[in-house]
C-alpha atoms as a PDB file:
ATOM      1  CA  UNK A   1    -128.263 100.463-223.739  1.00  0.00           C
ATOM      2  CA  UNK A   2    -128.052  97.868-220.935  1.00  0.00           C
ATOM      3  CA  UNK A   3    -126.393  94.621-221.916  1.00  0.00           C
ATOM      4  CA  UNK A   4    -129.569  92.322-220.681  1.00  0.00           C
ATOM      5  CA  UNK A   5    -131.601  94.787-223.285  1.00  0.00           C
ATOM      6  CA  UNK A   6    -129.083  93.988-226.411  1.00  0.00           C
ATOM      7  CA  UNK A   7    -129.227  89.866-224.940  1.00  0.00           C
ATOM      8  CA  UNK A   8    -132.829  89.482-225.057  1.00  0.00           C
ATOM      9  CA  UNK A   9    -133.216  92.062-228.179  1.00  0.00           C
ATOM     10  CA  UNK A  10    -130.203  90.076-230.097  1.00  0.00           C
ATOM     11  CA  UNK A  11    -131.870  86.327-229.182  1.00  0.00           C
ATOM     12  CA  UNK A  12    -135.272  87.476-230.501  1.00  0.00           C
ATOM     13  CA  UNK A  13    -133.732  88.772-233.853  1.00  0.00           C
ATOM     14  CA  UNK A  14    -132.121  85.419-233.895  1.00  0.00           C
ATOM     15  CA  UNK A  15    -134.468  83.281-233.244  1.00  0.00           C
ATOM     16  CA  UNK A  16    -136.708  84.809-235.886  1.00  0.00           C
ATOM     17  CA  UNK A  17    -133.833  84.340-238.117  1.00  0.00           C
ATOM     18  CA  UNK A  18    -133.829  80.848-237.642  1.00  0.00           C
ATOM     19  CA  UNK A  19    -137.324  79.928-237.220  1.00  0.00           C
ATOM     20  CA  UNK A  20    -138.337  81.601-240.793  1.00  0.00           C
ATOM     21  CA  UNK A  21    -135.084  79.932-242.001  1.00  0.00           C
ATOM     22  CA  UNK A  22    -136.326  76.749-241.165  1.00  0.00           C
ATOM     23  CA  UNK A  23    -140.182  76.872-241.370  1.00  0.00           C
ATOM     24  CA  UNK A  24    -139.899  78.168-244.835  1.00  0.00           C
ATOM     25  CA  UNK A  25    -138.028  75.373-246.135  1.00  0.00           C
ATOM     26  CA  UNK A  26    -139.931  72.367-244.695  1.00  0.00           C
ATOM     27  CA  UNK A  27    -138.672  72.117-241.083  1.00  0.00           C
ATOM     28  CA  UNK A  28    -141.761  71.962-239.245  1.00  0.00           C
ATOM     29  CA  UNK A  29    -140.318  70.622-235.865  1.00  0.00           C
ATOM     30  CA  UNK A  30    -139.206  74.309-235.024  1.00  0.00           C
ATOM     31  CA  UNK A  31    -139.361  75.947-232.424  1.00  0.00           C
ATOM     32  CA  UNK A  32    -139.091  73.741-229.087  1.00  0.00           C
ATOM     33  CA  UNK A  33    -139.183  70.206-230.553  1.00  0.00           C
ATOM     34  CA  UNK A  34    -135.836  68.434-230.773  1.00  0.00           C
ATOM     35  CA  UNK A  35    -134.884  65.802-233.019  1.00  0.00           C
ATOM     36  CA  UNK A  36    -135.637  62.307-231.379  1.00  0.00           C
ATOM     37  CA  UNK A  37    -132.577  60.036-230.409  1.00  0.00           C
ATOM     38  CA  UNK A  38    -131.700  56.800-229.838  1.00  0.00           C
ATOM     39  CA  UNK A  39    -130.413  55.163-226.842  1.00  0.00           C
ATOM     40  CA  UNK A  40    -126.662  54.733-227.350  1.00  0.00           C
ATOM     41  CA  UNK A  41    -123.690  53.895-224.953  1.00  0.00           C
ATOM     42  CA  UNK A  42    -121.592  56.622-226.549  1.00  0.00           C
ATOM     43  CA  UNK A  43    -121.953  60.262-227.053  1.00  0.00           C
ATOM     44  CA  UNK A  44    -122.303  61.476-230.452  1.00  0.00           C
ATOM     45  CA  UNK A  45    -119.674  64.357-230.804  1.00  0.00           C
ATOM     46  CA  UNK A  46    -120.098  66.716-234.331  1.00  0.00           C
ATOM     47  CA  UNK A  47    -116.998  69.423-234.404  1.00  0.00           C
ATOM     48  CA  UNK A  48    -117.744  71.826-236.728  1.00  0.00           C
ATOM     49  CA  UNK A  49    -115.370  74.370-238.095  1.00  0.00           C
ATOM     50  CA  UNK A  50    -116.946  77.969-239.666  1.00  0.00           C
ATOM     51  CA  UNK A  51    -115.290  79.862-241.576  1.00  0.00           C
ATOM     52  CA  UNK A  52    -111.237  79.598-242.615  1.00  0.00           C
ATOM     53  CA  UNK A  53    -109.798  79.545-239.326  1.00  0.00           C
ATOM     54  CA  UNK A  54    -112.854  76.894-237.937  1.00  0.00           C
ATOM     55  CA  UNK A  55    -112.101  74.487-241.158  1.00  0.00           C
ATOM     56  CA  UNK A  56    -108.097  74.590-240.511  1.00  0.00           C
ATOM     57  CA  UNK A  57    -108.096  73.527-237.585  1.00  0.00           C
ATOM     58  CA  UNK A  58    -110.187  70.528-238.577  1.00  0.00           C
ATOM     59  CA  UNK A  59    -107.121  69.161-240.359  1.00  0.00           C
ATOM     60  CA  UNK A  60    -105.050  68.321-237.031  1.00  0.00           C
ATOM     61  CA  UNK A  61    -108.647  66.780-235.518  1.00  0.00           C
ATOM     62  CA  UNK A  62    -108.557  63.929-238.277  1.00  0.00           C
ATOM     63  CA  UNK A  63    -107.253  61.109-235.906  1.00  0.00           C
ATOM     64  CA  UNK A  64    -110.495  61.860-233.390  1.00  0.00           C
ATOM     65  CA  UNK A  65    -112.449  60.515-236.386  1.00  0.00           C
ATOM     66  CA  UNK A  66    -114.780  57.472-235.402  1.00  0.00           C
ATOM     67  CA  UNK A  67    -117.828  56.656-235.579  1.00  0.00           C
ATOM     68  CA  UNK A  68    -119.251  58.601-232.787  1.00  0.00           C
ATOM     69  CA  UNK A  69    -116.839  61.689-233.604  1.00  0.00           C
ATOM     70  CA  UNK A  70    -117.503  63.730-236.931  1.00  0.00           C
ATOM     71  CA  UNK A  71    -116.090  66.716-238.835  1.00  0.00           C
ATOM     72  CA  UNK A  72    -118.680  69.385-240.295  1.00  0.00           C
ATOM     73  CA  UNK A  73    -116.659  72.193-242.389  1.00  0.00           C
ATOM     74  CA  UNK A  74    -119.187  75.300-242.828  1.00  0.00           C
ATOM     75  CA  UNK A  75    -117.849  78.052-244.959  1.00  0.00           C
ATOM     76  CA  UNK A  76    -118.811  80.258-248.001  1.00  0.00           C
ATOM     77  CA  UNK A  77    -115.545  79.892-249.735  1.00  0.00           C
ATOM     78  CA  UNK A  78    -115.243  77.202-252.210  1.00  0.00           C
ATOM     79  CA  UNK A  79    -111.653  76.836-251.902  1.00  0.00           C
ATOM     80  CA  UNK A  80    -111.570  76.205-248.462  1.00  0.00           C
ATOM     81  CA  UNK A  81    -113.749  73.844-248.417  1.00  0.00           C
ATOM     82  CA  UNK A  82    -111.938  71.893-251.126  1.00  0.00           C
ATOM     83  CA  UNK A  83    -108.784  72.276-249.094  1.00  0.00           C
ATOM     84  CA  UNK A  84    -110.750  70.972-246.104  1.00  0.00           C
ATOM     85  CA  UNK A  85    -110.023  67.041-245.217  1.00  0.00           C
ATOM     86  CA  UNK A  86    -113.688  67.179-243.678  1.00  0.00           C
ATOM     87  CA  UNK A  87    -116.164  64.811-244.955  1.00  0.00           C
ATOM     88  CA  UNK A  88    -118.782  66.534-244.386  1.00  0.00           C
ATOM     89  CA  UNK A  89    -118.830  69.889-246.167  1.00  0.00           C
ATOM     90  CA  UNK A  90    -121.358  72.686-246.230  1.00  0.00           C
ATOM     91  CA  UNK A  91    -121.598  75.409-248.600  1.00  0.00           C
ATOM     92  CA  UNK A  92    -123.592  78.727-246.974  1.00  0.00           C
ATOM     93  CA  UNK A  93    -124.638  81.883-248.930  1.00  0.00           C
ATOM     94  CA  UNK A  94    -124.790  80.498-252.250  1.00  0.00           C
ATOM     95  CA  UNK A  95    -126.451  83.342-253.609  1.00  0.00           C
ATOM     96  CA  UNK A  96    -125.693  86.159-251.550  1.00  0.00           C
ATOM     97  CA  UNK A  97    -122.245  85.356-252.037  1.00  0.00           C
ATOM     98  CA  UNK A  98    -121.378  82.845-254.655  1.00  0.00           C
ATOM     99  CA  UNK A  99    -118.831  81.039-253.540  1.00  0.00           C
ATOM    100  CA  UNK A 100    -116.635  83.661-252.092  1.00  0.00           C
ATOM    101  CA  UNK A 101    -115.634  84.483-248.674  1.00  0.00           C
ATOM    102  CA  UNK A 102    -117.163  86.911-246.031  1.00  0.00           C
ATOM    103  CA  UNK A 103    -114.610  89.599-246.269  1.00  0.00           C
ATOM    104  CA  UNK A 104    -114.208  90.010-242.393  1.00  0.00           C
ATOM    105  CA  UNK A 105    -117.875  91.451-242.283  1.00  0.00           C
ATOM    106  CA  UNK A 106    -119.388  89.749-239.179  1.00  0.00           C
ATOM    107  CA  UNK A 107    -123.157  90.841-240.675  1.00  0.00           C
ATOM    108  CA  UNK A 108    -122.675  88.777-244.180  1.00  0.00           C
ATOM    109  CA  UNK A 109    -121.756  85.836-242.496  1.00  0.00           C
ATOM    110  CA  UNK A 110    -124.848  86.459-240.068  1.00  0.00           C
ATOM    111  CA  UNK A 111    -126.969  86.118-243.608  1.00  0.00           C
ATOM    112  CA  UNK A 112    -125.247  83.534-245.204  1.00  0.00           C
ATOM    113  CA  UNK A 113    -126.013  81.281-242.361  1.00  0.00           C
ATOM    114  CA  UNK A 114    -129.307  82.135-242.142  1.00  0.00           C
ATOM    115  CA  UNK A 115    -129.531  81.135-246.092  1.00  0.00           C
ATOM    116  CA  UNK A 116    -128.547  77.978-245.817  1.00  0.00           C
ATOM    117  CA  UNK A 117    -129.271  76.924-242.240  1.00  0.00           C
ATOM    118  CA  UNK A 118    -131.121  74.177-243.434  1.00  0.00           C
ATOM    119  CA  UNK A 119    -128.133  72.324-244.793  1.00  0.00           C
ATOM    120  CA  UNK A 120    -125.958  72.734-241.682  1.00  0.00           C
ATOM    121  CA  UNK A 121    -128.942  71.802-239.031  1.00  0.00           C
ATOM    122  CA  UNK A 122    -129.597  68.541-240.824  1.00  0.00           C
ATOM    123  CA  UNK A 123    -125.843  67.513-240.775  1.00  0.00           C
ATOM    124  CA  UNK A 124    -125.912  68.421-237.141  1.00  0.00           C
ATOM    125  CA  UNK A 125    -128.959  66.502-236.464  1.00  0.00           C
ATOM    126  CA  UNK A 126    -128.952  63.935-233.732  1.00  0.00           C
ATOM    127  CA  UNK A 127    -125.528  64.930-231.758  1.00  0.00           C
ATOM    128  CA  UNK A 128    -124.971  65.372-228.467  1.00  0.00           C
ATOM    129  CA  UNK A 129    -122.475  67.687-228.556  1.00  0.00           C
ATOM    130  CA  UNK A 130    -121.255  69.981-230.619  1.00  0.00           C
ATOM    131  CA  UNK A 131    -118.499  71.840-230.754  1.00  0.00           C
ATOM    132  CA  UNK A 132    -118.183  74.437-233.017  1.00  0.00           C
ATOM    133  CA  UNK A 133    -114.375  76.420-233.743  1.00  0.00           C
ATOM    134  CA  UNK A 134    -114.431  79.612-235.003  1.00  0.00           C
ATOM    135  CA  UNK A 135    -112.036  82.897-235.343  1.00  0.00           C
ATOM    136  CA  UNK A 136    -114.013  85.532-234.035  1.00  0.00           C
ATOM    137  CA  UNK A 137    -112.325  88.443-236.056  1.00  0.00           C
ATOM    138  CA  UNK A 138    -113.590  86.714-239.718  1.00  0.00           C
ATOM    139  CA  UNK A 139    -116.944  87.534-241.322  1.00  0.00           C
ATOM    140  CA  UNK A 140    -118.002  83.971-241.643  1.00  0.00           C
ATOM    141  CA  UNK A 141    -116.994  82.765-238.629  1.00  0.00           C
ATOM    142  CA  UNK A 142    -118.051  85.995-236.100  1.00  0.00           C
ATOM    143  CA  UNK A 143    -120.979  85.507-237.831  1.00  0.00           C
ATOM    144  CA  UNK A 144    -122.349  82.284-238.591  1.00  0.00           C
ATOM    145  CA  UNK A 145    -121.034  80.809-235.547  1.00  0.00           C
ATOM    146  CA  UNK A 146    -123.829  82.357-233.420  1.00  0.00           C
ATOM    147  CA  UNK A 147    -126.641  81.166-235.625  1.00  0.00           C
ATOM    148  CA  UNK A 148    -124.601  77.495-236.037  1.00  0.00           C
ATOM    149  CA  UNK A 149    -124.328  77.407-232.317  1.00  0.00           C
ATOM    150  CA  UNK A 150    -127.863  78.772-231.379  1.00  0.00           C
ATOM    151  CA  UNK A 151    -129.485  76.076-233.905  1.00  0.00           C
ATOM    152  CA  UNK A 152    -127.458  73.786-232.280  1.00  0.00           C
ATOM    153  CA  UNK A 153    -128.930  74.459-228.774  1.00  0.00           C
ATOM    154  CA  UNK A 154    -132.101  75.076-229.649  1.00  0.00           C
ATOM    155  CA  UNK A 155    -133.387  73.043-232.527  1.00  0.00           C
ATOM    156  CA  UNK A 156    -131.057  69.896-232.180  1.00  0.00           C
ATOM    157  CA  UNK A 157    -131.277  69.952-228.548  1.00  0.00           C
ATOM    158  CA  UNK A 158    -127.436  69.301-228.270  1.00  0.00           C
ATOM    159  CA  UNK A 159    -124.672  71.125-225.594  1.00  0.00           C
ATOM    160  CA  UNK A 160    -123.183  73.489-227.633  1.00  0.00           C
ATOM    161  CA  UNK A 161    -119.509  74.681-227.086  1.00  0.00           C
ATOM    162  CA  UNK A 162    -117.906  77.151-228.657  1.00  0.00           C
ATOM    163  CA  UNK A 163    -113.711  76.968-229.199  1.00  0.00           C
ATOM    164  CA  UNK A 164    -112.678  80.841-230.333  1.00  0.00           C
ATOM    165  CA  UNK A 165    -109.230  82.616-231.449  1.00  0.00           C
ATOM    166  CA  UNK A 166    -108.882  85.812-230.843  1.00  0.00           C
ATOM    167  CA  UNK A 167    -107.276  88.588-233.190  1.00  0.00           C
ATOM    168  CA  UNK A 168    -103.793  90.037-232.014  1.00  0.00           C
ATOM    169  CA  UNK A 169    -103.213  93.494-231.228  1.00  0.00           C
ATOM    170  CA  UNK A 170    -101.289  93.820-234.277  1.00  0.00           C
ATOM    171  CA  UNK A 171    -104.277  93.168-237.084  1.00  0.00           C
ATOM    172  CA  UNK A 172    -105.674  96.165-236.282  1.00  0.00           C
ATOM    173  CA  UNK A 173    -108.689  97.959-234.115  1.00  0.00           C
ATOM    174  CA  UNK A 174    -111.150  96.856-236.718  1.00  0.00           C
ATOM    175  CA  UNK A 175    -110.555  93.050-235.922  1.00  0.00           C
ATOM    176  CA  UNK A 176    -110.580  93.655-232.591  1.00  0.00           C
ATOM    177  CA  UNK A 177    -113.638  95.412-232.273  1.00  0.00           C
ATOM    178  CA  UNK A 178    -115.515  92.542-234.596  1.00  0.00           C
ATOM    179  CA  UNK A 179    -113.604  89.425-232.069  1.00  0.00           C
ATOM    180  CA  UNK A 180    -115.370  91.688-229.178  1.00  0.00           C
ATOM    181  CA  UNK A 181    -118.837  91.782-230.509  1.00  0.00           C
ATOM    182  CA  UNK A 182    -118.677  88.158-231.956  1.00  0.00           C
ATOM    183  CA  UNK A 183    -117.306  86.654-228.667  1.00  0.00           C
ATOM    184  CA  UNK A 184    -120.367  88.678-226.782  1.00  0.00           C
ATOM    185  CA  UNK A 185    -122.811  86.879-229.174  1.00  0.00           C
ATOM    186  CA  UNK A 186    -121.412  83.709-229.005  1.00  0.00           C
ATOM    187  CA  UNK A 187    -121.684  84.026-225.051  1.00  0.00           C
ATOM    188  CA  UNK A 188    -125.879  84.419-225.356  1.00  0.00           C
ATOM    189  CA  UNK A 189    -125.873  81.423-228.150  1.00  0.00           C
ATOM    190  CA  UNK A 190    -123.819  78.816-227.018  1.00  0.00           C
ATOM    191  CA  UNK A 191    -123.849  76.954-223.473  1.00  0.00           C
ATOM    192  CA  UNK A 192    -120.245  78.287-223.088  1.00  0.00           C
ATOM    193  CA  UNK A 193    -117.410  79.451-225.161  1.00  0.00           C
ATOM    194  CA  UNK A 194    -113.660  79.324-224.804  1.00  0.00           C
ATOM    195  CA  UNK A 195    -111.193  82.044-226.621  1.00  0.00           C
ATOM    196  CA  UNK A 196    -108.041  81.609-227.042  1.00  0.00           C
ATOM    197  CA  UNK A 197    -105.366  84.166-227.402  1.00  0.00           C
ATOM    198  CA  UNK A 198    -101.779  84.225-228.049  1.00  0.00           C
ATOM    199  CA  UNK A 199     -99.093  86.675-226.876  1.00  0.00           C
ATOM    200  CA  UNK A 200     -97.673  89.760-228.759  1.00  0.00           C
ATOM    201  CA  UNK A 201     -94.181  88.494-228.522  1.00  0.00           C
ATOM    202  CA  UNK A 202     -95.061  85.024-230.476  1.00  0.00           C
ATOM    203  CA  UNK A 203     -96.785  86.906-233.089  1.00  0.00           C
ATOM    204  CA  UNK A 204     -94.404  88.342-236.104  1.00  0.00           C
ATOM    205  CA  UNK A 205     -94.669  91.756-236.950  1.00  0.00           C
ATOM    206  CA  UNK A 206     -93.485  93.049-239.586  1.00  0.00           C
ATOM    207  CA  UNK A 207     -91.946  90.171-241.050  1.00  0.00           C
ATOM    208  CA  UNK A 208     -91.956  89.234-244.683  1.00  0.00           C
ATOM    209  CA  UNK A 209     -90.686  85.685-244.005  1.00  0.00           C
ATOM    210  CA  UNK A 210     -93.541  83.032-245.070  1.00  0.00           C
ATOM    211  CA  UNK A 211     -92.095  80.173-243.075  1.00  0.00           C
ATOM    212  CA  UNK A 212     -92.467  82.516-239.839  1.00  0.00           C
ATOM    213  CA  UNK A 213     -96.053  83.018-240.660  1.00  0.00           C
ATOM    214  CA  UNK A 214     -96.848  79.518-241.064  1.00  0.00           C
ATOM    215  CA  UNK A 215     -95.049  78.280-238.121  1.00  0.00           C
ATOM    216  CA  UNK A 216     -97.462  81.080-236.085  1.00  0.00           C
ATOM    217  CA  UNK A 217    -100.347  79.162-237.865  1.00  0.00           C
ATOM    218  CA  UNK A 218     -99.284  75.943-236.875  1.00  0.00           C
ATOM    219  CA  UNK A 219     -99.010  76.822-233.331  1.00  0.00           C
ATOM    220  CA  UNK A 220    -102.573  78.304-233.033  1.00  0.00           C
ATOM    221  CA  UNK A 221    -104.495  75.644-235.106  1.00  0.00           C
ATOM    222  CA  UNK A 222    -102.548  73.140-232.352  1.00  0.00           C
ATOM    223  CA  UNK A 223    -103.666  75.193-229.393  1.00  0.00           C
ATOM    224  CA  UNK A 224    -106.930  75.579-230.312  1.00  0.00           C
ATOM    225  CA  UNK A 225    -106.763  71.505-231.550  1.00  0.00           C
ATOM    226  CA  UNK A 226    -105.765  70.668-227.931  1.00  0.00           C
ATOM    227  CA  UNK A 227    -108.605  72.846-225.997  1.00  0.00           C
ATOM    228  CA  UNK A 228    -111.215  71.064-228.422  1.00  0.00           C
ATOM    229  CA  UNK A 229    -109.771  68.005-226.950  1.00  0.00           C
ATOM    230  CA  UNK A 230    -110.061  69.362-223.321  1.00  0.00           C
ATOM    231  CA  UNK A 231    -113.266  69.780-224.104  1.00  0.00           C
ATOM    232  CA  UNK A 232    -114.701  66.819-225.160  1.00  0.00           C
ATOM    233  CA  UNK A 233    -112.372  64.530-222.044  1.00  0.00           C
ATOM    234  CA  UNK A 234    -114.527  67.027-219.801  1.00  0.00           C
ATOM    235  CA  UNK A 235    -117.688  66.057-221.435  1.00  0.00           C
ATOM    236  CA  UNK A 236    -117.201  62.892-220.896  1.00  0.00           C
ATOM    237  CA  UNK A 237    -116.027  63.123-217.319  1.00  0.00           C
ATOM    238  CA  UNK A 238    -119.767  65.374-216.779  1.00  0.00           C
ATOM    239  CA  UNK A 239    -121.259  62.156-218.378  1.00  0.00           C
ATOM    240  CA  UNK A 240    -120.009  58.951-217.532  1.00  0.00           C
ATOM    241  CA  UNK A 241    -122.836  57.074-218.415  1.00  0.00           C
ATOM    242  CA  UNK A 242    -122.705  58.325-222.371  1.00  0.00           C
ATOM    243  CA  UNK A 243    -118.781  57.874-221.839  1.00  0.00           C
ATOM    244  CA  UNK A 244    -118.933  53.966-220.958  1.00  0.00           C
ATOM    245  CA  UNK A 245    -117.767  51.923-223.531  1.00  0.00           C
ATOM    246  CA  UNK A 246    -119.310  48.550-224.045  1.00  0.00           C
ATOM    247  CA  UNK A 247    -118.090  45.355-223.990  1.00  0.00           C
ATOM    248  CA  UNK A 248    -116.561  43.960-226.668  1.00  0.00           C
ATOM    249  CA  UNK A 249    -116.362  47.349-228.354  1.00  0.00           C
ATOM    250  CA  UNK A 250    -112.996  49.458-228.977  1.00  0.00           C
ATOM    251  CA  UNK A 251    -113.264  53.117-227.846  1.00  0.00           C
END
C-alpha cells in the first residue's frame, strides 16, 4: 500500500468524519467556509492540550495567558480535566466513554473526537493559530489530535501546529508502534508537527522511586513548554504585521 494511497484514503475518512460530525449538529458552514474574522493588530493564539500529556503541559503555559493567548484542555477523563488550570475545558466521548480515559487505544480517541467535535470547533473558533500538544503514544491524544488539528485547518481556517512527545524505548513496542502511526497522521492533518523525544539515559528504568519519575515529568512537560514557545516567537516573526503591537497597548 503506497503511502500517497493511505494519505488521500485516511483524509477522505476524515473529512467525512468531520463533515457528518458537524452538519448533523447544526454547523452548516462546513465544508470550505471559514469562520469570518475581524481585523485585529494581534494574532489570536488558542493552545490546546488533548489528552493527559496535552493538558499537563498546559500548567507551565499559564503565564502566556492574555487576551490574545488562550488555553483549550480536550480530554475524556474527568479528572484531568479537573486537575487542569485551563479555563477552557472540553469534555469528548461522553457516551462512548463516560468520563473515562482512552486506554492508549489511538481508534477510541479517533471516535470520541468525532462525538463531540462540535464543542471543541466552537472554542477554537476565530484563532489564528493553533497549536495543539499531544503525546502521540495515548489513545486520546494519538487520536483526537488529528481530527482537533484537521478541524482546525480546515473548518476554522487557522495554521495549525502540532507539538508531540514521543514514547521511550522502554514503554514498550506497543507505544511505539501507536507514536508511529499517530505522528504519520498528524503529518497529513496539521500544517506541520514537531516531536519531541528524550534520551534513554534520562529516562528511569526500573526504578521504584516516585520523586525520579516526577522529576522525568517535569523535564518533558518543560521541553515541550519551551518548543510551544519557539513556536509561536516564529509565528510571529512569519507575520509581523499580526505581531505589531499598538500604541498605547502592553504586549
Amino acid at each position: 500500500m503506497s503511502l500517497s494511497w493511505k494519505r488521500r484514503t485516511f483524509l477522505a475518512t476524515l473529512g467525512s468524519a468531520v463533515s457528518t460530525a458537524l452538519l448533523t449538529k447544526g454547523w452548516y458552514s462546513f465544508p470550505g467556509v471559514a469562520p469570518s474574522k475581524t481585523l485585529r493588530f494581534l494574532p489570536s493564539v488558542r493552545i490546546v492540550g488533548v489528552g493527559g500529556a496535552g493538558c499537563a503541559v498546559l500548567d507551565y503555559l499559564a503565564l502566556l495567558a492574555s487576551e490574545t493567548v488562550g488555553f483549550v484542555a480536550v480530554d475524556s477523563d474527568l479528572e484531568t480535566l479537573d486537575r487542569s488550570l485551563a479555563r477552557t475545558k472540553v469534555q469528548i466521548g461522553r457516551r462512548l466513554l463516560s468520563g473515562l480515559g482512552g486506554g492508549c487505544r489511538p481508534e477510541i480517541g479517533y471516535r470520541a473526537a468525532v462525538e463531540n467535535l462540535v464543542d471543541v470547533t466552537k472554542e477554537l473558533e476565530g484563532a489564528d493559530l493553533i497549536i495543539v500538544s499531544c503525546g502521540l503514544a495515548g489513545g486520546i491524544g494519538g487520536g483526537a489530535a488529528p481530527v482537533i488539528a484537521y478541524a482546525a485547518r480546515v473548518v476554522c481556517g487557522a495554521e495549525a501546529r502540532i507539538v508531540a512527545s514521543a514514547p521511550v524505548e522502554a514503554e514498550g513496542r506497543k507505544l511505539r508502534r501507536n507514536a508511529h502511526r499517530a505522528s504519520e497522521r498528524l503529518r497529513w492533518a496539521a500544517d506541520s508537527v514537531a516531536t519531541v523525544s528524550f534520551p534513554e539515559a534520562l529516562v528511569p528504568h526500573y526504578s521504584y522511586e516516585v520523586s525520579c519519575f516526577e522529576r522525568t515529568a517535569e523535564m518533558a512537560k518543560r521541553v515541550v513548554t519551551e518548543r510551544i514557545r519557539t513556536r509561536m516567537r516564529r509565528y510571529g516573526r512569519k507575520r509581523p504585521h499580526l505581531a505589531s503591537t499598538p500604541s498605547g497597548t502592553e504586549q
